[in-house]
N, C-alpha and C. Protein backbone atom coordinates (compact mmCIF):
# COMPACT_ATOMS: atom_id res chain seq x y z
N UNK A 1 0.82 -1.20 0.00
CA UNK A 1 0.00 0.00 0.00
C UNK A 1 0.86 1.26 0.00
N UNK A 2 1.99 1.24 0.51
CA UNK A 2 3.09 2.23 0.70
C UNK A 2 3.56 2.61 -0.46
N UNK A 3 3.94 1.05 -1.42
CA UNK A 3 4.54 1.64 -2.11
C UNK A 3 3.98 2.62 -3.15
N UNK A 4 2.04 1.68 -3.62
CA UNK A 4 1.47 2.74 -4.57
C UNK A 4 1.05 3.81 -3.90
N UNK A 5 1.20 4.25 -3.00
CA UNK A 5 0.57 5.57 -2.79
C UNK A 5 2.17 6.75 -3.08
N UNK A 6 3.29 5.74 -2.83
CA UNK A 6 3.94 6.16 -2.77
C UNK A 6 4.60 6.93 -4.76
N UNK A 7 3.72 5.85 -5.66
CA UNK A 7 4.18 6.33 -7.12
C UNK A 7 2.81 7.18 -7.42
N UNK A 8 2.07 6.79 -6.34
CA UNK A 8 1.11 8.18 -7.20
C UNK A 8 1.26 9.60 -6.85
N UNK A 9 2.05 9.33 -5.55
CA UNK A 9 2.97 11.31 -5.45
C UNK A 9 3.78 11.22 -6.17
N UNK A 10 4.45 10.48 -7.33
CA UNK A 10 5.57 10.60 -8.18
C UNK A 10 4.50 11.02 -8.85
N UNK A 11 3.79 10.09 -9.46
CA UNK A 11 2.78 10.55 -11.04
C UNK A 11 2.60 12.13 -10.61
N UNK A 12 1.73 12.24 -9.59
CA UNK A 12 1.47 13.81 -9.27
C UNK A 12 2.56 14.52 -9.86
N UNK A 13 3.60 14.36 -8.77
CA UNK A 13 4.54 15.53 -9.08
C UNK A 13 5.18 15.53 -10.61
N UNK A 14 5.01 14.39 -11.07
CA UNK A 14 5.74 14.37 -12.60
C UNK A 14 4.44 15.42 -13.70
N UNK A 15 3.41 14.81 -13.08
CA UNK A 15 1.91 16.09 -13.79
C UNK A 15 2.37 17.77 -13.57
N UNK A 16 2.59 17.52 -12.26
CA UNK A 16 2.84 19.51 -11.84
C UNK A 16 4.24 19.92 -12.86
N UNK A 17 5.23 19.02 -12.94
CA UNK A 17 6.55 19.56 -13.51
C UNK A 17 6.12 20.08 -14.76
N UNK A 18 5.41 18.61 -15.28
CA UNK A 18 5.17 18.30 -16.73
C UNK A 18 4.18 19.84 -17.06
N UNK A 19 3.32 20.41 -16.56
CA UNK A 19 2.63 21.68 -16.86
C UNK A 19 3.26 22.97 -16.55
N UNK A 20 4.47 22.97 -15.67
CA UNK A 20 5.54 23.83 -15.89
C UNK A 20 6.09 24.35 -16.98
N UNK A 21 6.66 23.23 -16.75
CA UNK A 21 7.45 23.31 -18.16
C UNK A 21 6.70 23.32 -19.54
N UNK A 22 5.55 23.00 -19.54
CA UNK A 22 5.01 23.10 -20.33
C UNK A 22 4.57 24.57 -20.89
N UNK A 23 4.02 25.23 -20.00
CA UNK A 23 4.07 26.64 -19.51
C UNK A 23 5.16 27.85 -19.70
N UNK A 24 6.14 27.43 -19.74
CA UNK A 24 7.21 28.13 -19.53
C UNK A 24 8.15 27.86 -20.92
N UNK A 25 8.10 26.79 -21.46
CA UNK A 25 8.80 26.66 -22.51
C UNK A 25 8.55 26.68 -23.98
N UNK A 26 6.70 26.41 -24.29
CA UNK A 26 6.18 26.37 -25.08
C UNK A 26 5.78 27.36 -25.55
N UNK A 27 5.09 28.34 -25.02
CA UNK A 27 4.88 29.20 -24.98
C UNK A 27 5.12 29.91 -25.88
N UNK A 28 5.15 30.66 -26.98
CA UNK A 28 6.49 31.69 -27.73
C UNK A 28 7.57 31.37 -27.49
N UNK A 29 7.80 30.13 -27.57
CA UNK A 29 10.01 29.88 -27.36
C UNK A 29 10.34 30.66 -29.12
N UNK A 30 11.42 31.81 -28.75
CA UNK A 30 12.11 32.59 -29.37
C UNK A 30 13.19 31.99 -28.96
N UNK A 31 14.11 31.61 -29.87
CA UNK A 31 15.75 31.23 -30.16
C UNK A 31 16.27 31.84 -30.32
N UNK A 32 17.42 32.68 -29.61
CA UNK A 32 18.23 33.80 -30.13
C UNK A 32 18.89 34.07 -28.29
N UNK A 33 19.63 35.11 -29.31
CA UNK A 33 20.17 36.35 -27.99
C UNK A 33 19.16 36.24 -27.18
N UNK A 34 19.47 36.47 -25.59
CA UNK A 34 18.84 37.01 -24.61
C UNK A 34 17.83 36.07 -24.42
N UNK A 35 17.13 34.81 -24.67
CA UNK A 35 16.37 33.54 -24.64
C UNK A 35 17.32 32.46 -24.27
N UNK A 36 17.47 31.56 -23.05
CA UNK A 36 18.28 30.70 -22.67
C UNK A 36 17.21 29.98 -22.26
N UNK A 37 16.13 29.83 -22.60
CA UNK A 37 14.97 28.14 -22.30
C UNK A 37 15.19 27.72 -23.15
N UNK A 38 15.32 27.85 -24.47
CA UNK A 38 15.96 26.66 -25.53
C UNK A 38 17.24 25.73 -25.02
N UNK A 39 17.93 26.98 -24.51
CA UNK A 39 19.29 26.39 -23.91
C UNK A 39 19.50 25.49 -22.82
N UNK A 40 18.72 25.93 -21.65
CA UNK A 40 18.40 25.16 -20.73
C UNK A 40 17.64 23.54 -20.75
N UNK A 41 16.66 23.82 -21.90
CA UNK A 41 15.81 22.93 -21.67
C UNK A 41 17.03 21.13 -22.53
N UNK A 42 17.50 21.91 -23.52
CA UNK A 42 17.81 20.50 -24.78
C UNK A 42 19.75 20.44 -23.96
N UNK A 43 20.18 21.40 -23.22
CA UNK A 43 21.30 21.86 -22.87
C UNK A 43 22.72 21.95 -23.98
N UNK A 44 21.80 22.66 -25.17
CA UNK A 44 22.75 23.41 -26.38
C UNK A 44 22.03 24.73 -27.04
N UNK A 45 22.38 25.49 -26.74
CA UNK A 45 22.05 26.82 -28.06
C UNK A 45 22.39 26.63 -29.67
N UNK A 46 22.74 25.06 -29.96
CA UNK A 46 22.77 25.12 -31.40
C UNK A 46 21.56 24.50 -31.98
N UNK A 47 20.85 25.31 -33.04
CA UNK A 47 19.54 24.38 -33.76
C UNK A 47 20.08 23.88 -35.02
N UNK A 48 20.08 22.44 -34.90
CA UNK A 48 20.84 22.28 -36.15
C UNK A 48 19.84 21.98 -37.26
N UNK A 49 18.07 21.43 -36.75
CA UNK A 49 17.40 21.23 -37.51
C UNK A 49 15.93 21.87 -36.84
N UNK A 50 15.57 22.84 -38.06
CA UNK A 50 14.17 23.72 -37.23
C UNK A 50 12.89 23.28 -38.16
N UNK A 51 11.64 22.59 -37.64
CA UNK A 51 10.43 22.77 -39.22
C UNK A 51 9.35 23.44 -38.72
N UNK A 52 9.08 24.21 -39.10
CA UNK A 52 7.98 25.45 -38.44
C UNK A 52 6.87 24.95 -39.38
N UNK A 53 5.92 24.73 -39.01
CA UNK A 53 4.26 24.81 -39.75
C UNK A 53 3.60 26.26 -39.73
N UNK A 54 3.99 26.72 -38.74
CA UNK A 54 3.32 28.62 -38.77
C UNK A 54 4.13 29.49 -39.55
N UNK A 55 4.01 30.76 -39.11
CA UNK A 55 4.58 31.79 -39.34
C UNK A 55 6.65 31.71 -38.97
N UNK A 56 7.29 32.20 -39.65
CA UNK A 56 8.37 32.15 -39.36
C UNK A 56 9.45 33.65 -39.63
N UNK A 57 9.52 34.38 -38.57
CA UNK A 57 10.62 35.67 -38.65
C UNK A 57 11.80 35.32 -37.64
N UNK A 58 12.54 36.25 -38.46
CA UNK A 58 14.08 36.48 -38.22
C UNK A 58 14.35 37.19 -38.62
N UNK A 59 15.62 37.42 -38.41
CA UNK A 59 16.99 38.91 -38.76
C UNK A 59 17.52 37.93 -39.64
N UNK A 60 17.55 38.45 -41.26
CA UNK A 60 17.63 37.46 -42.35
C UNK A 60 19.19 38.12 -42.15
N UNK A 61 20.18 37.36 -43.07
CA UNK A 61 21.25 38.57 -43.56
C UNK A 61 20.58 38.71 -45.01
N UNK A 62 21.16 39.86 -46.08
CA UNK A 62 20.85 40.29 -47.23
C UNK A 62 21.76 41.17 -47.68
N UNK A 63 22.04 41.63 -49.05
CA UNK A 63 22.57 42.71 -49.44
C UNK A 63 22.01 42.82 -50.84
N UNK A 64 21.46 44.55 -51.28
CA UNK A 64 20.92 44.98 -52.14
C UNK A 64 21.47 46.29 -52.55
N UNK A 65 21.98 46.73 -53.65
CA UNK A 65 22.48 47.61 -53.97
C UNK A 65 21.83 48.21 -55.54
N UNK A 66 21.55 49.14 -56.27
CA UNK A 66 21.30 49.40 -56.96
C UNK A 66 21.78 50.78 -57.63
N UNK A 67 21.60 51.17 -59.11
CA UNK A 67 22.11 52.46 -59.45
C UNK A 67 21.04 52.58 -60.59
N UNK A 68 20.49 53.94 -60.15
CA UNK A 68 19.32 54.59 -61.11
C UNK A 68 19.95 55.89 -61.57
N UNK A 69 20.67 56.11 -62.18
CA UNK A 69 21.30 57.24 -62.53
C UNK A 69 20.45 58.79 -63.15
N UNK A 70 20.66 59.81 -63.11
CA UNK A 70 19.76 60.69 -64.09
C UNK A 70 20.67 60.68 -65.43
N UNK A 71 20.24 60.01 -66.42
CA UNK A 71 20.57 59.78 -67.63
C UNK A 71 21.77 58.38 -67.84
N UNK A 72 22.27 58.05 -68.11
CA UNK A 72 23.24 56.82 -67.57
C UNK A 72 24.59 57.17 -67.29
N UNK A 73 25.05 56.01 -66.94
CA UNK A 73 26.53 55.64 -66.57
C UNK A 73 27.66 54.71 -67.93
N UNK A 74 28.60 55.49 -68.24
CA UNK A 74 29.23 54.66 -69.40
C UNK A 74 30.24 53.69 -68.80
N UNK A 75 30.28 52.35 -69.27
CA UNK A 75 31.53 51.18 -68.69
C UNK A 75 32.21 51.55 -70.14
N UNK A 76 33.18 51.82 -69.89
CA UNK A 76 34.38 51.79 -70.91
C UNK A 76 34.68 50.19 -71.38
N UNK A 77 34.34 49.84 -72.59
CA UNK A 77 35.29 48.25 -72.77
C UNK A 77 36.32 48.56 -73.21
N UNK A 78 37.52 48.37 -72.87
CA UNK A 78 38.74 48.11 -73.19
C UNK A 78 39.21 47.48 -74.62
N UNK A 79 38.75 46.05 -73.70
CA UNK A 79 39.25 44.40 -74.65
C UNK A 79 37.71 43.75 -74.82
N UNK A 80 38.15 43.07 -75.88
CA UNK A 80 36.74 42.17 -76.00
C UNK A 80 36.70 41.21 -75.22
N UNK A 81 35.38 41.04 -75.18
CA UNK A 81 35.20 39.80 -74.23
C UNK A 81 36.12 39.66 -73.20
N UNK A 82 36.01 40.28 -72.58
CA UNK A 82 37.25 40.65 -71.13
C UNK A 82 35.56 41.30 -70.43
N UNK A 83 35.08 41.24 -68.73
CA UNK A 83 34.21 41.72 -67.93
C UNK A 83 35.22 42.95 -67.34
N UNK A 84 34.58 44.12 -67.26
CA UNK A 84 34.28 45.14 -66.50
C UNK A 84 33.23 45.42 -65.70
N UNK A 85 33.79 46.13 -64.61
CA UNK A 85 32.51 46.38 -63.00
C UNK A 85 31.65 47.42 -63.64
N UNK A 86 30.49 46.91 -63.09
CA UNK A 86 29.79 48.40 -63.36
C UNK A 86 29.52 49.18 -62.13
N UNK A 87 29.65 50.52 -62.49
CA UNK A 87 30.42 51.20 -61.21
C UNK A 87 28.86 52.34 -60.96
N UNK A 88 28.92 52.85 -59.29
CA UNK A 88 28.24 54.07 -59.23
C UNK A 88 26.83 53.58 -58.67
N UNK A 89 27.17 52.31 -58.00
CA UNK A 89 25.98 51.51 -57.01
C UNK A 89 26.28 53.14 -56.00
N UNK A 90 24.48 53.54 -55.66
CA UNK A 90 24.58 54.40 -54.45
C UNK A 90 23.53 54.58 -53.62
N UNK A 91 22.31 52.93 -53.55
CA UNK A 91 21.18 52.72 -53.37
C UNK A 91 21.34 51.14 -52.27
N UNK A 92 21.60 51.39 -51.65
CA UNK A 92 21.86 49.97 -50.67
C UNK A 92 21.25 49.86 -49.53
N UNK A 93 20.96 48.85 -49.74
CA UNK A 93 19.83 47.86 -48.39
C UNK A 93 20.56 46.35 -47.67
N UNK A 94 21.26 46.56 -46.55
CA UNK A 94 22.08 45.39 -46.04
C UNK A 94 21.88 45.28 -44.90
N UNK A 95 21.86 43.74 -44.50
CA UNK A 95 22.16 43.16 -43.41
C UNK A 95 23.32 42.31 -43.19
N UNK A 96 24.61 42.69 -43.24
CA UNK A 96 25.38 41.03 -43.57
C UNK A 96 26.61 41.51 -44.55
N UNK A 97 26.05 42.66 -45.32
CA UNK A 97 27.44 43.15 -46.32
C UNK A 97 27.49 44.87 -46.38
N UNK A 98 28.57 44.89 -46.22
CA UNK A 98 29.05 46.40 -46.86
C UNK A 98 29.27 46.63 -48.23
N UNK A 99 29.24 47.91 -48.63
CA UNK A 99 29.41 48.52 -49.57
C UNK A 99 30.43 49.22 -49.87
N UNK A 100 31.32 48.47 -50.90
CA UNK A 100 32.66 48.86 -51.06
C UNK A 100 32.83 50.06 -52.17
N UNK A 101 33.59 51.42 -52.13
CA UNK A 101 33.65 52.02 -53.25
C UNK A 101 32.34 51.70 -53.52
N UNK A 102 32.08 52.19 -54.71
CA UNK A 102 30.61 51.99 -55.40
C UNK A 102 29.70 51.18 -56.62
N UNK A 103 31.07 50.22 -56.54
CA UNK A 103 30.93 49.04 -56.81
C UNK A 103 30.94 47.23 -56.73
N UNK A 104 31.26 47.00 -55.17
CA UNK A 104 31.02 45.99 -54.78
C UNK A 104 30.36 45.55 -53.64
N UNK A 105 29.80 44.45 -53.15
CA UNK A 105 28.91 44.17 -51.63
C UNK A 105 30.36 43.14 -51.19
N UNK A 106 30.56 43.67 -50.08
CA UNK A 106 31.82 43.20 -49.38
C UNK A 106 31.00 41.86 -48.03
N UNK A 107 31.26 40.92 -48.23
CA UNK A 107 30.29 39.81 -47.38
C UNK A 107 30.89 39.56 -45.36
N UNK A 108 29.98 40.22 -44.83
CA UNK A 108 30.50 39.91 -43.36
C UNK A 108 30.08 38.72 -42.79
N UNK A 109 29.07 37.90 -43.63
CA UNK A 109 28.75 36.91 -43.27
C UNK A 109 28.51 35.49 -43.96
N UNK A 110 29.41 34.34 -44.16
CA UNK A 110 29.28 33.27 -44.96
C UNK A 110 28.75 32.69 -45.10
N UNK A 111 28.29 32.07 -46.09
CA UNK A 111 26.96 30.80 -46.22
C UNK A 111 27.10 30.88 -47.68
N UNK A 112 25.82 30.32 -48.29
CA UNK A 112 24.94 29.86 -49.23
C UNK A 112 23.78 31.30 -49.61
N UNK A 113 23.69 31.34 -50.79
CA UNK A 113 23.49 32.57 -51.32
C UNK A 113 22.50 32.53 -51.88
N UNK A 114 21.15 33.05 -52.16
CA UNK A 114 20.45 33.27 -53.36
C UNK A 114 21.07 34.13 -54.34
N UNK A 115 21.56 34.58 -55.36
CA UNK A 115 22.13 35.62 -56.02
C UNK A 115 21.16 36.47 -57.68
N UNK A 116 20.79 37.37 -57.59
CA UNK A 116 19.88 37.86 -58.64
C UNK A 116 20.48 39.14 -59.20
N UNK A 117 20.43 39.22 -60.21
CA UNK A 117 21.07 40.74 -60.88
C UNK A 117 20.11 41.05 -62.07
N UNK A 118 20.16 42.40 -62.23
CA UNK A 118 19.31 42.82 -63.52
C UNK A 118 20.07 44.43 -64.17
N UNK A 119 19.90 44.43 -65.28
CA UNK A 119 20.59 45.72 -66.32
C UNK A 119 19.33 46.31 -67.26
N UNK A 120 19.48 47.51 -67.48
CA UNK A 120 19.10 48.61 -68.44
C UNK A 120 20.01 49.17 -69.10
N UNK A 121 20.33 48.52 -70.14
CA UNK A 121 21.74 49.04 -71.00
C UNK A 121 21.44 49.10 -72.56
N UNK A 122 22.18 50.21 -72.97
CA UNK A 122 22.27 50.01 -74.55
C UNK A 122 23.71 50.52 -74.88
N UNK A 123 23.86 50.00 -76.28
CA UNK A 123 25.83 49.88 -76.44
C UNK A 123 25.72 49.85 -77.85
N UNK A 124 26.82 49.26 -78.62
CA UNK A 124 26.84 48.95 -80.09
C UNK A 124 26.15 48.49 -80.66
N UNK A 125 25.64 49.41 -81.80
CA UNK A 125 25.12 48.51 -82.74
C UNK A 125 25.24 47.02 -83.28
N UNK A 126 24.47 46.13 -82.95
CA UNK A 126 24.49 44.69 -83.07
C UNK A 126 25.79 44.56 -82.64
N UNK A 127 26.02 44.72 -81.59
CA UNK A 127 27.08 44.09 -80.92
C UNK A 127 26.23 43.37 -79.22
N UNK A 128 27.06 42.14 -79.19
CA UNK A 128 26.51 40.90 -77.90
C UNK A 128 26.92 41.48 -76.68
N UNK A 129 26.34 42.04 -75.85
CA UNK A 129 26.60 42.10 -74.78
C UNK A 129 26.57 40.93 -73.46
N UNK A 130 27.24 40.51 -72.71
CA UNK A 130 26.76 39.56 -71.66
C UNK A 130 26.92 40.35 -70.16
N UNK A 131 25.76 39.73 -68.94
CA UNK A 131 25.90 40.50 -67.87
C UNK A 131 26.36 39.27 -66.65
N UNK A 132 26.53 39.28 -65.62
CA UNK A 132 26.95 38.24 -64.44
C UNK A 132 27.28 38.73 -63.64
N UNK A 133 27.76 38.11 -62.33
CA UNK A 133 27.95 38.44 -61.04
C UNK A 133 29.43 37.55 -60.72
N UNK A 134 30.16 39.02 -60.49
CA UNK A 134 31.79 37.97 -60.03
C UNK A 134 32.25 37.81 -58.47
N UNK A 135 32.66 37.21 -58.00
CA UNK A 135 33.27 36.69 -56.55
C UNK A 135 34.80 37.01 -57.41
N UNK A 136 35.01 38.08 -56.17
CA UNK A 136 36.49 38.45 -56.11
C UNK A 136 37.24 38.39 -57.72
N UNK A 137 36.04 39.15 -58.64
CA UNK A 137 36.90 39.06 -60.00
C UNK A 137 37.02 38.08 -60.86
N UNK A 138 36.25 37.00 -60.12
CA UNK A 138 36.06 35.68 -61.08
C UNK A 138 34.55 35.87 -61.61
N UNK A 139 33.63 34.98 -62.56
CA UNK A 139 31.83 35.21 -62.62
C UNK A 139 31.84 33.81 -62.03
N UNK A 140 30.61 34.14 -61.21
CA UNK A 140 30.24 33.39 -60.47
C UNK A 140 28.81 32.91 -60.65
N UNK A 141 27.96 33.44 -61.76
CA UNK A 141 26.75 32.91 -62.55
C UNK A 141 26.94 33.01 -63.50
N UNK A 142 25.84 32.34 -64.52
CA UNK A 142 25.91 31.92 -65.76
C UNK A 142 25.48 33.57 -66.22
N UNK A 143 25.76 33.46 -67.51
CA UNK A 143 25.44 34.83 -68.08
C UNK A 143 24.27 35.35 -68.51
N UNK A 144 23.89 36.03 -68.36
CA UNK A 144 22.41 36.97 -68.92
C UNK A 144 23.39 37.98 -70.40
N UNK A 145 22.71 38.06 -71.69
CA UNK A 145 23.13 38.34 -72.98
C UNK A 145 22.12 38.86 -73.44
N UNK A 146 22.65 39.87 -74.44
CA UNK A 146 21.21 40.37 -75.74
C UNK A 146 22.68 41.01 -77.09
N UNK A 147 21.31 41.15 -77.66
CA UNK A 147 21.96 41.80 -78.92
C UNK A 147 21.67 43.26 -79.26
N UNK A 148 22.49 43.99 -79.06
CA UNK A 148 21.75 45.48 -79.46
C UNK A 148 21.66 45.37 -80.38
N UNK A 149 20.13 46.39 -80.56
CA UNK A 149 19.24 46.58 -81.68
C UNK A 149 20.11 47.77 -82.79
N UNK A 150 19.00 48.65 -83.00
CA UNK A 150 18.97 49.97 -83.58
C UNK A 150 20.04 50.97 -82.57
N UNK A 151 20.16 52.03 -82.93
CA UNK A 151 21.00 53.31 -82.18
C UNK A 151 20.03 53.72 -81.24
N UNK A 152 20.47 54.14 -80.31
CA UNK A 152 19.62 53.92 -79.02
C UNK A 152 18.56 53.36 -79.02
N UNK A 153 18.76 52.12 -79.18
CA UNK A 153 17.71 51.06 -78.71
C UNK A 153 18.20 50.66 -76.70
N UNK A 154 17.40 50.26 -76.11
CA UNK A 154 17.40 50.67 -74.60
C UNK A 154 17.15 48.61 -74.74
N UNK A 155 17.61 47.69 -73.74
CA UNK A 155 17.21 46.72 -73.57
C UNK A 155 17.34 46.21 -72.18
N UNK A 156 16.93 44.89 -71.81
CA UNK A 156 17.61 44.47 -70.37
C UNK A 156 17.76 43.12 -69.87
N UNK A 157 18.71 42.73 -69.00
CA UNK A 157 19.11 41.56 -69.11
C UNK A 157 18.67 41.26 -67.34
N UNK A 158 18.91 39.99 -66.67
CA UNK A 158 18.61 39.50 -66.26
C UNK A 158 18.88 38.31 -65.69
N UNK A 159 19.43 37.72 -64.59
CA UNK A 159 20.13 36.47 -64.58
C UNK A 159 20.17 36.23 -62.91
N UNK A 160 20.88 35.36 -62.19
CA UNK A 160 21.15 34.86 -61.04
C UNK A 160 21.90 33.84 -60.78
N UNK A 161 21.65 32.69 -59.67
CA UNK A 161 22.02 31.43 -59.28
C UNK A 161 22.05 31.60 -57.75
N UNK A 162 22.76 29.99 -57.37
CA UNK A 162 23.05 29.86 -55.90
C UNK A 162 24.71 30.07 -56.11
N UNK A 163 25.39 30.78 -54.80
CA UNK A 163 26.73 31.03 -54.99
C UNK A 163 27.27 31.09 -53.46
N UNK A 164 28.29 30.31 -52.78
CA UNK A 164 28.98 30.09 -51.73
C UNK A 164 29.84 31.81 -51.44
N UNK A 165 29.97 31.97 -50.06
CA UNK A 165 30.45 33.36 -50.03
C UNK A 165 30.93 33.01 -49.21
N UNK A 166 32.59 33.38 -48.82
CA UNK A 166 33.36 33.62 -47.68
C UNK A 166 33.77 35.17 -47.12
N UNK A 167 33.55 35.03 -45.75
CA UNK A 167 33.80 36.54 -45.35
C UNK A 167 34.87 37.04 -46.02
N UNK A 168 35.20 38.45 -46.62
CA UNK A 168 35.38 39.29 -46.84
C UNK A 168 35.76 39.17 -48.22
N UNK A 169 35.25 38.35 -49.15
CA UNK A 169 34.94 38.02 -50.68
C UNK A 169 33.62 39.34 -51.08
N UNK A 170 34.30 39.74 -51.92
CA UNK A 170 33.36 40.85 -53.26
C UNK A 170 32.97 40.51 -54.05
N UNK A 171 31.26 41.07 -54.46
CA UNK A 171 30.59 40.63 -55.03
C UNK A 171 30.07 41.67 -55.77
N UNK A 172 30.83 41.64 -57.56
CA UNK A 172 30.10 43.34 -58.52
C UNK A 172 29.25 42.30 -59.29
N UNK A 173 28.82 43.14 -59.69
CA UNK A 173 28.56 42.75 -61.24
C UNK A 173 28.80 43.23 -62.59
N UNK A 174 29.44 42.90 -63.64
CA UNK A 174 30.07 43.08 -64.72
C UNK A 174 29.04 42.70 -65.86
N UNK A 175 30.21 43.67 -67.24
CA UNK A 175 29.43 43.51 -67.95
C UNK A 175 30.68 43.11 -69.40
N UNK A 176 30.04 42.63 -70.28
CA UNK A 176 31.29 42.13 -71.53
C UNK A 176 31.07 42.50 -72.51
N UNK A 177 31.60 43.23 -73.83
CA UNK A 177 31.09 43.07 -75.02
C UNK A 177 31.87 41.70 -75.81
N UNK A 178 30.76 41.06 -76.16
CA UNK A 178 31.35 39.29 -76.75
C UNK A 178 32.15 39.73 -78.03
N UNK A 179 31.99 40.66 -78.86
CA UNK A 179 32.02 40.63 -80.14
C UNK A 179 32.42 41.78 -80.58
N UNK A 180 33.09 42.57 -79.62
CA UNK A 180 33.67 44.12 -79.80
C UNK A 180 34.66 44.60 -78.76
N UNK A 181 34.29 46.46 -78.91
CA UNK A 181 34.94 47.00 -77.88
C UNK A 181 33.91 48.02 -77.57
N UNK A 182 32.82 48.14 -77.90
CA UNK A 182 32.06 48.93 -77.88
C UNK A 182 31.26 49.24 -76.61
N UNK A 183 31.43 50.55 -76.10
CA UNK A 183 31.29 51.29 -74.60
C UNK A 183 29.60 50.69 -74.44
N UNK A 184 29.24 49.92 -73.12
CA UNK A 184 27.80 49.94 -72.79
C UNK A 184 27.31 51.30 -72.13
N UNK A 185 26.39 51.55 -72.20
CA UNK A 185 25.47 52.64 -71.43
C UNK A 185 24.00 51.69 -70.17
N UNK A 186 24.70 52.73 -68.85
CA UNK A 186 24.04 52.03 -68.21
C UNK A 186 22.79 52.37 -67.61
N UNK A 187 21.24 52.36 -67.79
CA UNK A 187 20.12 53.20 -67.52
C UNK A 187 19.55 52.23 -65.69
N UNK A 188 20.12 51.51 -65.13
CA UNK A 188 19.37 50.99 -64.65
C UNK A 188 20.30 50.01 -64.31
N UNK A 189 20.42 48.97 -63.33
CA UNK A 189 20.84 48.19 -62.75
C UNK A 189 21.12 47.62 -61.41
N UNK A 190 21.13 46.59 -60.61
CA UNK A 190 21.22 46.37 -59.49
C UNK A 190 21.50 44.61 -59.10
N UNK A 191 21.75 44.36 -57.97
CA UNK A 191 22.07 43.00 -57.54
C UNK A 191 21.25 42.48 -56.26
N UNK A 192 21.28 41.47 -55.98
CA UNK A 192 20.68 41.10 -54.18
C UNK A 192 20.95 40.05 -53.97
N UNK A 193 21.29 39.36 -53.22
CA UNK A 193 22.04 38.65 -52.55
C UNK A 193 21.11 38.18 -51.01
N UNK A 194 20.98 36.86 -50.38
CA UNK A 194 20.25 36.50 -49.59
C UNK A 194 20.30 35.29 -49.05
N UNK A 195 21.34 35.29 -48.07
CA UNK A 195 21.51 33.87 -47.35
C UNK A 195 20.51 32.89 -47.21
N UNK A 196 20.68 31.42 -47.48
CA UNK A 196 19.46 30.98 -47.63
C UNK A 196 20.26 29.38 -46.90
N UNK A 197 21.31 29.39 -46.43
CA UNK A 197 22.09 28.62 -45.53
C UNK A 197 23.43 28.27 -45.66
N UNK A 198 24.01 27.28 -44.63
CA UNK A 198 25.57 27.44 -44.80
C UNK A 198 26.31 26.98 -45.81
């Protein structure tokens, strides 16, 4: 008789804990800074695997830069088919990267990338232009291309990928003439960038 009376003050008290904690941990558990019941409870602050069915916010990292010029910006081509930066980014939205000179997103934080770029350019007559996104001077997506039309004909290109970033790696975007040397004109352009894991 001792002993069950004795596991049904266990059951009890395991009920009272069990609605504690229940109470206290379930609740809105926020993961982050300044929240240590995640920590306490699993005894690690690392989430290595999260699946949310609701709503889900955070402090994303990101970097967005853009250049709307009043009338355009000229990239000098040099050499053919050789990439040049396009310069005179002065429109930026970041969490995660700086803005180097006024043409690159400088990365303070590493991972896995969404990467998107877009242009408003016109250049040589029927001459190929190609556009991309370089890591430290290399391209690091596939290319976005057109063909100029007529004399000021205005067109626009368009492109992205996924791309690995290590802290303090630069990220422009360039532009090529395939089939000349002929100067692009730049009406429009920008990049964004958006951690999407490690």
């Amino acid at each position: 008789m001792k002993k069950k009376s004795f596991l049904i003050f266990i059951f009890f008290i395991f009920l009272i804990y069990a609605s504690l904690v229940s109470s206290e941990y379930w609740n809105e558990l926020t993961i982050g800074q300044g929240d240590s019941r995640y920590c306490r409870l699993f005894n690690s602050c690392t989430v290595k695997d999260l699946n949310v069915t609701g709503n889900f916010t955070g402090n994303q990292f990101y970097g967005e830069t853009n250049i709307h010029p009043d009338g355009n910006i000229t990239v000098i081509i040099n050499t053919q088919d050789v990439h040049e930066n396009i310069t005179g980014f002065n429109e930026t939205t970041s969490n995660g990267f700086t803005l180097q000179g006024d043409n690159s997103l400088v990365v303070d934080v590493a991972g896995r990338y969404q990467a998107d770029f877009w242009v408003s350019s016109s250049g040589g007559v029927n001459r190929v232009y190609e556009t991309c996104l370089a890591i430290n001077n290399e391209h690091a997506t596939p290319h976005a291309h057109r063909r100029q039309g007529t004399p000021g004909d205005i067109g626009s290109m368009s492109g992205g990928g996924i791309i690995d970033l290590e802290v303090g790696d630069y990220v422009n975007l360039q532009v090529r003439n395939v089939d000349g040397t002929q100067n692009v004109d730049i009406f429009y352009a920008g990049m964004r960038l958006e951690r999407i894991g490690e």
